[in-house]
PDB file of N, CA and C in Angstrom:
ATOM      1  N   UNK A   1     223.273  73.814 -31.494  1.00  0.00           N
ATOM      2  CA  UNK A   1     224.614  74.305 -31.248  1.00  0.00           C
ATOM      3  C   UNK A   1     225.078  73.835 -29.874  1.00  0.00           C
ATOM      4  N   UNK A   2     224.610  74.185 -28.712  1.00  0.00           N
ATOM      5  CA  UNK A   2     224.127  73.711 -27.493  1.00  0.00           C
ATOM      6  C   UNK A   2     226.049  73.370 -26.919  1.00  0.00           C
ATOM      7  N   UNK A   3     226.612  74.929 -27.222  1.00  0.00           N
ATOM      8  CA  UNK A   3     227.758  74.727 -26.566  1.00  0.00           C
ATOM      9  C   UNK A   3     228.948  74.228 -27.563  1.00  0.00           C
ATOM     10  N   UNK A   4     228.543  73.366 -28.709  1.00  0.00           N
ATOM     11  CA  UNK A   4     229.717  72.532 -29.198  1.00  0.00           C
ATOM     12  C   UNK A   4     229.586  73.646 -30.530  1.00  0.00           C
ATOM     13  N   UNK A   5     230.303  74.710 -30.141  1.00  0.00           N
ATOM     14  CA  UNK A   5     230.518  75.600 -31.556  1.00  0.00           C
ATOM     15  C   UNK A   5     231.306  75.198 -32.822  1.00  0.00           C
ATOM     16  N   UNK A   6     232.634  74.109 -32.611  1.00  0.00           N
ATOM     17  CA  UNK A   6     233.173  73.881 -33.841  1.00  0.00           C
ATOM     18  C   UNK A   6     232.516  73.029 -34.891  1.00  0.00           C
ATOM     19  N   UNK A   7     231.863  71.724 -33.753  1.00  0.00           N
ATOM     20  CA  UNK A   7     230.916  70.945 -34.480  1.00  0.00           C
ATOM     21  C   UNK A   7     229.957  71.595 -35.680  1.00  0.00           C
ATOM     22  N   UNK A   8     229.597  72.537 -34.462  1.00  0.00           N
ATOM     23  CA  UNK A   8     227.841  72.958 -35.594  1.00  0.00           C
ATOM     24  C   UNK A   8     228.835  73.724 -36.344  1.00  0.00           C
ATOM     25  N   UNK A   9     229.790  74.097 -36.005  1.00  0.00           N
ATOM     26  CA  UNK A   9     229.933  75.071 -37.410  1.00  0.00           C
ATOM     27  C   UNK A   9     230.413  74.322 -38.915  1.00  0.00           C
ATOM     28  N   UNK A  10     231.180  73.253 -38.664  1.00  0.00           N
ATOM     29  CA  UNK A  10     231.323  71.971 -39.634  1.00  0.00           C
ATOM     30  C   UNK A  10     229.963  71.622 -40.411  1.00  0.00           C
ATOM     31  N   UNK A  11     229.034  71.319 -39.164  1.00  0.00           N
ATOM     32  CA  UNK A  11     227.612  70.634 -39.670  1.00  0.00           C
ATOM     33  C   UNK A  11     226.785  72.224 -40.670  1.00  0.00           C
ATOM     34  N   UNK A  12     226.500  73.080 -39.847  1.00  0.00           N
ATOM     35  CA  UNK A  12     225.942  74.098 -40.778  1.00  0.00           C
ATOM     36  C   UNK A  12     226.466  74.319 -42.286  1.00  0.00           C
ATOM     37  N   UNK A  13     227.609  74.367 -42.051  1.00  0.00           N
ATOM     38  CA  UNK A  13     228.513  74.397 -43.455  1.00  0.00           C
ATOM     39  C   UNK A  13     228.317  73.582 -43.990  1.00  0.00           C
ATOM     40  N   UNK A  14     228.142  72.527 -44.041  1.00  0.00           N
ATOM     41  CA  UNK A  14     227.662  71.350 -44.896  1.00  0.00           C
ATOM     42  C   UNK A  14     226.792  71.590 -45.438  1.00  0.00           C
ATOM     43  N   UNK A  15     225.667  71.381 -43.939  1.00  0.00           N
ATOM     44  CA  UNK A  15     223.909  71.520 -45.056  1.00  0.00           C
ATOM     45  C   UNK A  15     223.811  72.816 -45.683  1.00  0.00           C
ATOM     46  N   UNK A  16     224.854  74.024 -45.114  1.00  0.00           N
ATOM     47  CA  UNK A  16     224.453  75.210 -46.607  1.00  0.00           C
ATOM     48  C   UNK A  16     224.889  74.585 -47.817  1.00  0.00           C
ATOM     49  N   UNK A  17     225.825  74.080 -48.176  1.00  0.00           N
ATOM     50  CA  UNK A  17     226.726  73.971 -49.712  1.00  0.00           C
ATOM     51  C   UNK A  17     225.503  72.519 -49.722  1.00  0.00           C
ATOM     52  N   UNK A  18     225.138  71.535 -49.135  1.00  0.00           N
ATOM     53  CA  UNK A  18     224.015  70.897 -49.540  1.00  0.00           C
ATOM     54  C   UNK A  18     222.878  71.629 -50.250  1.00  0.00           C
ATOM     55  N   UNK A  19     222.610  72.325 -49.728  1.00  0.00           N
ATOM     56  CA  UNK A  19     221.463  72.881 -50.364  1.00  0.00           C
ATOM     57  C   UNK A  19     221.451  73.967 -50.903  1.00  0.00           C
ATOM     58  N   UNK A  20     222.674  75.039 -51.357  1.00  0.00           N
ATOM     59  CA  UNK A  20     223.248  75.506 -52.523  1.00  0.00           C
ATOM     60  C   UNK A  20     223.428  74.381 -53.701  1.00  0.00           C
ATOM     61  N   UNK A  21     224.140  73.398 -53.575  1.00  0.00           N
ATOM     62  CA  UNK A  21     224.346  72.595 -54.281  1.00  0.00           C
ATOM     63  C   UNK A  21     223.366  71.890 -55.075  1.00  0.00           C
ATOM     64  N   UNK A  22     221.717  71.412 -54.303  1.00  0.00           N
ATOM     65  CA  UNK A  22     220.793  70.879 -55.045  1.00  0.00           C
ATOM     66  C   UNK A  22     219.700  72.287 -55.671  1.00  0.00           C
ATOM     67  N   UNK A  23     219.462  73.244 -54.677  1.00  0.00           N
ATOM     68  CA  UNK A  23     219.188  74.236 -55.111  1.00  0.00           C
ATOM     69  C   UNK A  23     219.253  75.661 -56.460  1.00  0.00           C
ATOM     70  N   UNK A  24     220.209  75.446 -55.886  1.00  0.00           N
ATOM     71  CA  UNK A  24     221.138  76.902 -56.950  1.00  0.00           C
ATOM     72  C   UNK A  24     220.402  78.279 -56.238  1.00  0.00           C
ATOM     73  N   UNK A  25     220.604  78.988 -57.309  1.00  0.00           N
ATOM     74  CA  UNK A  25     219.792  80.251 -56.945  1.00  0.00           C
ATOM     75  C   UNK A  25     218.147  80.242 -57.082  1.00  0.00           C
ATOM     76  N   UNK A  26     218.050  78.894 -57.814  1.00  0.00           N
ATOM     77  CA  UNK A  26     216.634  79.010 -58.395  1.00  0.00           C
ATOM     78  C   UNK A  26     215.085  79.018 -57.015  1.00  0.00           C
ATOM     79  N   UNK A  27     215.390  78.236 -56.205  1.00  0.00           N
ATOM     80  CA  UNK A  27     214.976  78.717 -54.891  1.00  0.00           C
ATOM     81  C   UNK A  27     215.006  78.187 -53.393  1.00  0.00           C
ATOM     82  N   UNK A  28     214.746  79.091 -52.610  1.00  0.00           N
ATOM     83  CA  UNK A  28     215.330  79.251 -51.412  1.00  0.00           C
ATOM     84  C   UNK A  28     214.436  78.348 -50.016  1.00  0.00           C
ATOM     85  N   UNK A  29     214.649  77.930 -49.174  1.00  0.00           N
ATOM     86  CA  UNK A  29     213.496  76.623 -48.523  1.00  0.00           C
ATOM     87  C   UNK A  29     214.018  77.663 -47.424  1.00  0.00           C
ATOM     88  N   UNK A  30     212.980  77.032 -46.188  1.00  0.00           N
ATOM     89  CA  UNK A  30     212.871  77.851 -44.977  1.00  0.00           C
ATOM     90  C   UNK A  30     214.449  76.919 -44.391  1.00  0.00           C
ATOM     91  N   UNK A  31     214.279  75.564 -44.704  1.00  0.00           N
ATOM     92  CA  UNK A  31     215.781  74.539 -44.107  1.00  0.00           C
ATOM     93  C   UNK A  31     216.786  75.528 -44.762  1.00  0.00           C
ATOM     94  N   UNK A  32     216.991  76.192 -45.377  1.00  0.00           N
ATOM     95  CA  UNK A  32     218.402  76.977 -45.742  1.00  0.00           C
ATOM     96  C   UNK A  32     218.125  77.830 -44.898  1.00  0.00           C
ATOM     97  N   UNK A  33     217.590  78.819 -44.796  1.00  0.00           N
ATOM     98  CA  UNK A  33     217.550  80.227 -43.334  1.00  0.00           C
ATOM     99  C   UNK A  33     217.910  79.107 -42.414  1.00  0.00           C
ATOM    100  N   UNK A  34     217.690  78.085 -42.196  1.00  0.00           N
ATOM    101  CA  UNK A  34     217.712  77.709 -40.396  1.00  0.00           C
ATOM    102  C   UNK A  34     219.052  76.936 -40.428  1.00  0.00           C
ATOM    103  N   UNK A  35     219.371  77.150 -41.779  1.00  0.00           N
ATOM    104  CA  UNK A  35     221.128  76.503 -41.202  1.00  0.00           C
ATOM    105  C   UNK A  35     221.735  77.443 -41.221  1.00  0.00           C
ATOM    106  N   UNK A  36     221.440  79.124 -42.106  1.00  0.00           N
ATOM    107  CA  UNK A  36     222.085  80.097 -42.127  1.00  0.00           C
ATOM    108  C   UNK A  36     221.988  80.520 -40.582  1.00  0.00           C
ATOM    109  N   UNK A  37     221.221  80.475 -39.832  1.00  0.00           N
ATOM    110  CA  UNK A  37     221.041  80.681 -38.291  1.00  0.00           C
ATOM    111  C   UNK A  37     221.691  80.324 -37.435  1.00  0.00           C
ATOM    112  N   UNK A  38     221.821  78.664 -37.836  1.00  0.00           N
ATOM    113  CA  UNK A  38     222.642  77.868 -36.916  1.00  0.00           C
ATOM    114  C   UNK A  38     224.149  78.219 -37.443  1.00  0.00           C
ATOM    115  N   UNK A  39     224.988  78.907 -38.405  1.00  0.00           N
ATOM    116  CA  UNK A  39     225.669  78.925 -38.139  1.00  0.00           C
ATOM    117  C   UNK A  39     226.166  79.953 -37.366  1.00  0.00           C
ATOM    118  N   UNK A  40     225.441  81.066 -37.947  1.00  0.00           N
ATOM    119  CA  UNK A  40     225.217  82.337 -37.159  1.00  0.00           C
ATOM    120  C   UNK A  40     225.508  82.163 -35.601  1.00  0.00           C
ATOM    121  N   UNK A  41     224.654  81.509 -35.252  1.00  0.00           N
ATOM    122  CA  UNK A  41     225.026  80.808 -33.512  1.00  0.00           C
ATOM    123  C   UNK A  41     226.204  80.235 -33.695  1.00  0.00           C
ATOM    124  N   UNK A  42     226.814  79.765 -34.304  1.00  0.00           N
ATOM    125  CA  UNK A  42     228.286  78.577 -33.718  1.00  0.00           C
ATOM    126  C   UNK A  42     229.287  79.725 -33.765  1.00  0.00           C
ATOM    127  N   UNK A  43     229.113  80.524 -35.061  1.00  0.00           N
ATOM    128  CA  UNK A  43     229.962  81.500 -35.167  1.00  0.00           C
ATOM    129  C   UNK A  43     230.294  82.649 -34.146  1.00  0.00           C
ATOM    130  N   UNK A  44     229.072  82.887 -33.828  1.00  0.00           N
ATOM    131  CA  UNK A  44     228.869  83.757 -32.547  1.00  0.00           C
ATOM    132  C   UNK A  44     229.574  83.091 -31.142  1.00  0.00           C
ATOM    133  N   UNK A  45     229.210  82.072 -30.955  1.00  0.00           N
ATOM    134  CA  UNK A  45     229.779  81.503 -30.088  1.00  0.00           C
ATOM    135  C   UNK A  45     231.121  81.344 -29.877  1.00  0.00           C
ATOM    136  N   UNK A  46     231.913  81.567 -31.269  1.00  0.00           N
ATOM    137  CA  UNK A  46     233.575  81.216 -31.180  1.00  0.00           C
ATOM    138  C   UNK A  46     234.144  82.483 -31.267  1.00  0.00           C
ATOM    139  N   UNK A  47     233.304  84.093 -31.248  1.00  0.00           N
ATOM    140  CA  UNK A  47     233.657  84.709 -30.899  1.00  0.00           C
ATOM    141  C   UNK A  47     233.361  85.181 -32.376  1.00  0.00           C
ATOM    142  N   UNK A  48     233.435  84.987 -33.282  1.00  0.00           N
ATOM    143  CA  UNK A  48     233.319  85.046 -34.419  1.00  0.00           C
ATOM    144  C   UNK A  48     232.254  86.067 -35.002  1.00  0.00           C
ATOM    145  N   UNK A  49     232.142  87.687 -34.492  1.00  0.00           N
ATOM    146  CA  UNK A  49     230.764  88.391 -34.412  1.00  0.00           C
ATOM    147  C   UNK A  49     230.487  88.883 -36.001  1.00  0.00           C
ATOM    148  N   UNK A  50     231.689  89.050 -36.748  1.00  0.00           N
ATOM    149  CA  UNK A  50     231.294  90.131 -38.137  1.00  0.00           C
ATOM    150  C   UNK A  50     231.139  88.962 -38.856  1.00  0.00           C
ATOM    151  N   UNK A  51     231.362  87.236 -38.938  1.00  0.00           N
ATOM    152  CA  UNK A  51     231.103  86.415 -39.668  1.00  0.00           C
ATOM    153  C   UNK A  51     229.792  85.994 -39.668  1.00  0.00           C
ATOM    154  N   UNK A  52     229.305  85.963 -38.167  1.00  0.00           N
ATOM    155  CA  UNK A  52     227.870  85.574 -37.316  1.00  0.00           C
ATOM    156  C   UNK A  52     227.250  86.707 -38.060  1.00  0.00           C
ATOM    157  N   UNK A  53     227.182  87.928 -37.974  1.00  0.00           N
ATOM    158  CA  UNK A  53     226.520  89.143 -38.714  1.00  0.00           C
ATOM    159  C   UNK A  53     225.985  88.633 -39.910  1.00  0.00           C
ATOM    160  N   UNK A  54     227.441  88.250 -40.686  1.00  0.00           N
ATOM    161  CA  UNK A  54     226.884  87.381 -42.336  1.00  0.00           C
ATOM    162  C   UNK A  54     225.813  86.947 -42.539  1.00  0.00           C
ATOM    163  N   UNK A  55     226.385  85.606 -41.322  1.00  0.00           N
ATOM    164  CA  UNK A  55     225.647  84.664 -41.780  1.00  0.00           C
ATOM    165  C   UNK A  55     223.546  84.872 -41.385  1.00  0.00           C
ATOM    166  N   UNK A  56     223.611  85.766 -40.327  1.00  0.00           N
ATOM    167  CA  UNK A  56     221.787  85.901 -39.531  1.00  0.00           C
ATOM    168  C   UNK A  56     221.304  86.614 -41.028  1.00  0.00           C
ATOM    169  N   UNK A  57     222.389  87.551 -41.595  1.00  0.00           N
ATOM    170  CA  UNK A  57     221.752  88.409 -42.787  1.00  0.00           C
ATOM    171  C   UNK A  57     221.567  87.403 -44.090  1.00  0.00           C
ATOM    172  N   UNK A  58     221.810  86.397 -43.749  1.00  0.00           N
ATOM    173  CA  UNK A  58     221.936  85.478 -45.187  1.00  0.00           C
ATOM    174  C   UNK A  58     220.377  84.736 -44.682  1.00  0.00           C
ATOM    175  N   UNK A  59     220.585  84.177 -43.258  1.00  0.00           N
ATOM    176  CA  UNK A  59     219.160  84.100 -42.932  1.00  0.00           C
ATOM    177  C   UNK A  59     217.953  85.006 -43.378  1.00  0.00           C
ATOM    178  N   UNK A  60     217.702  86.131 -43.065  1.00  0.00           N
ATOM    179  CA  UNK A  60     217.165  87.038 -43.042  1.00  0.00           C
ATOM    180  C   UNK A  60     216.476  87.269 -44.416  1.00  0.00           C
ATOM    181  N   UNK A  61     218.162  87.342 -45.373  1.00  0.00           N
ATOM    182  CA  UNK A  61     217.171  87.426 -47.227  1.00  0.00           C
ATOM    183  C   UNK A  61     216.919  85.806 -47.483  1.00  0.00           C
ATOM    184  N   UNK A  62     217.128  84.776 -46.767  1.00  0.00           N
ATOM    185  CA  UNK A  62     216.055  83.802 -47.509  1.00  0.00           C
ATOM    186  C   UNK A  62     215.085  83.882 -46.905  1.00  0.00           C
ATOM    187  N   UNK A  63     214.371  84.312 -45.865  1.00  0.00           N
ATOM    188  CA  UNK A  63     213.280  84.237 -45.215  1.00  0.00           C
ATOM    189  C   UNK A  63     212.147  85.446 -45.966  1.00  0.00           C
ATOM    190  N   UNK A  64     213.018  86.444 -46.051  1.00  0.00           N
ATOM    191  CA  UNK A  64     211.982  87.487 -46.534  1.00  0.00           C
ATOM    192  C   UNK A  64     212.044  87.347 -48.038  1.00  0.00           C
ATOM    193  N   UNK A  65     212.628  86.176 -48.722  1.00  0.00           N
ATOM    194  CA  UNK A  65     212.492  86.181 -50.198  1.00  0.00           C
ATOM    195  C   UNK A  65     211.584  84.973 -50.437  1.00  0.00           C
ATOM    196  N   UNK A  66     211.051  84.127 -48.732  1.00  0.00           N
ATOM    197  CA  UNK A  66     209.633  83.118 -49.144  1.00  0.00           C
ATOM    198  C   UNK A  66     208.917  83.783 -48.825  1.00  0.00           C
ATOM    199  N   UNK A  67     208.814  85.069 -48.060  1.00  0.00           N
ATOM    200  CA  UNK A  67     207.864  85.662 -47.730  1.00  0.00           C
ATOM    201  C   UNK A  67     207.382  86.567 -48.350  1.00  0.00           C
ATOM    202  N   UNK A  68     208.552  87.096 -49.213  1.00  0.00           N
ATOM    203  CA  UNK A  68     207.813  88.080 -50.429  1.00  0.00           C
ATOM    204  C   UNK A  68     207.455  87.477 -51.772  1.00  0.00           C
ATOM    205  N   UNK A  69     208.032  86.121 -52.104  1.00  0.00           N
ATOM    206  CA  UNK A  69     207.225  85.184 -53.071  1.00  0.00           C
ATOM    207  C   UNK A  69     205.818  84.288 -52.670  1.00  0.00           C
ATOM    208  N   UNK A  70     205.483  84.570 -51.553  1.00  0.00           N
ATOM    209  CA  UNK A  70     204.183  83.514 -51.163  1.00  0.00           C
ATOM    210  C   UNK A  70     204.526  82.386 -51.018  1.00  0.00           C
ATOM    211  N   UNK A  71     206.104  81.938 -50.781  1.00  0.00           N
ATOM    212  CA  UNK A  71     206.469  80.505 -51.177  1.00  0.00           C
ATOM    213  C   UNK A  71     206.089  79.485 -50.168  1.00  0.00           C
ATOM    214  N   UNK A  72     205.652  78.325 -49.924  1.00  0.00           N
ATOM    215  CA  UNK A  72     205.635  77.521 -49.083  1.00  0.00           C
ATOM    216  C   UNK A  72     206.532  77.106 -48.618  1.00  0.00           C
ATOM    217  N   UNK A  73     206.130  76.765 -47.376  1.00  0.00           N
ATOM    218  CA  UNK A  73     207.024  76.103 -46.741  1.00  0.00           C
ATOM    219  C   UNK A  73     207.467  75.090 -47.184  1.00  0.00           C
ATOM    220  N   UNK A  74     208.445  74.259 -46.085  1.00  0.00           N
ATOM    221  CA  UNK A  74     208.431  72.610 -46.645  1.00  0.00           C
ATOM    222  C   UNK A  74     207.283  71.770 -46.994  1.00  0.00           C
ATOM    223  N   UNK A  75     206.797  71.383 -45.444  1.00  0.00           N
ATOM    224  CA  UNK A  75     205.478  71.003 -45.815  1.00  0.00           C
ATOM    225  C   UNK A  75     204.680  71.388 -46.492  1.00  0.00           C
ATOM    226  N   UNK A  76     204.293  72.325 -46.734  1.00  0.00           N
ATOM    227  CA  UNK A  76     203.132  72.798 -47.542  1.00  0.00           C
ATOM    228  C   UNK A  76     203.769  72.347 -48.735  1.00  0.00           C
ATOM    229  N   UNK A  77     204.924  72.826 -49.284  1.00  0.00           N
ATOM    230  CA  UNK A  77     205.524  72.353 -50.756  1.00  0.00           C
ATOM    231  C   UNK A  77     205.307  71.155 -51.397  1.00  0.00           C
ATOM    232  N   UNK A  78     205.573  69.892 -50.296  1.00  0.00           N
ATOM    233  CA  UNK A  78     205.456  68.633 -50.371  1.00  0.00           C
ATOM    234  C   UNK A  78     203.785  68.381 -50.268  1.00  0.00           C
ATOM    235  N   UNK A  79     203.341  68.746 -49.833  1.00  0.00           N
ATOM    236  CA  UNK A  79     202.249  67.993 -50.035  1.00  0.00           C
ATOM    237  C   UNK A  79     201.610  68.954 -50.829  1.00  0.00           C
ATOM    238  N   UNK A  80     201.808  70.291 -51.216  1.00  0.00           N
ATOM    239  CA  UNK A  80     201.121  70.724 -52.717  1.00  0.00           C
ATOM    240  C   UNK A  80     201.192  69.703 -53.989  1.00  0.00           C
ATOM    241  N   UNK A  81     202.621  69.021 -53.772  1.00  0.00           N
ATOM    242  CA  UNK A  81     202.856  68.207 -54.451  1.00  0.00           C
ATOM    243  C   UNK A  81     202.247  66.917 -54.700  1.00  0.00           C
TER     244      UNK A  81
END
């Protein structure tokens, strides 16, 4: 984010609907929480606090939904593979 809040908030928005888009609901990667984060930060940054709220809580249920499935990480995924 590192200050340039409109940017990241463009870029976060992207890689979420990226990876909604190849994803679906079917499942959730640790790279989706960490863009739900980063936007969380840009949003926060533009002052933007009940949107930023959203978005850390959107973080939050993909993180605790690899953590309550046992799911791997990236790496681990890929090279289970």
């Amino acid at each position: 984010v590192l200050g340039r809040f409109v940017e990241a908030e463009a870029s976060a928005r992207k890689a979420i609907g990226i990876f909604d888009e190849a994803l679906g609901d079917q499942k959730m990667i640790r790279r989706q929480g960490v863009a739900h984060m980063v936007l969380g930060e840009a949003l926060a940054g533009q002052g933007k606090l009940e949107e930023a709220e959203k978005e850390y809580k959107a973080a939050k249920d993909v993180f605790e939904h690899i953590s309550s499935n046992y799911a791997f990480d990236d790496m681990s995924e890929l090279w289970s593979k």
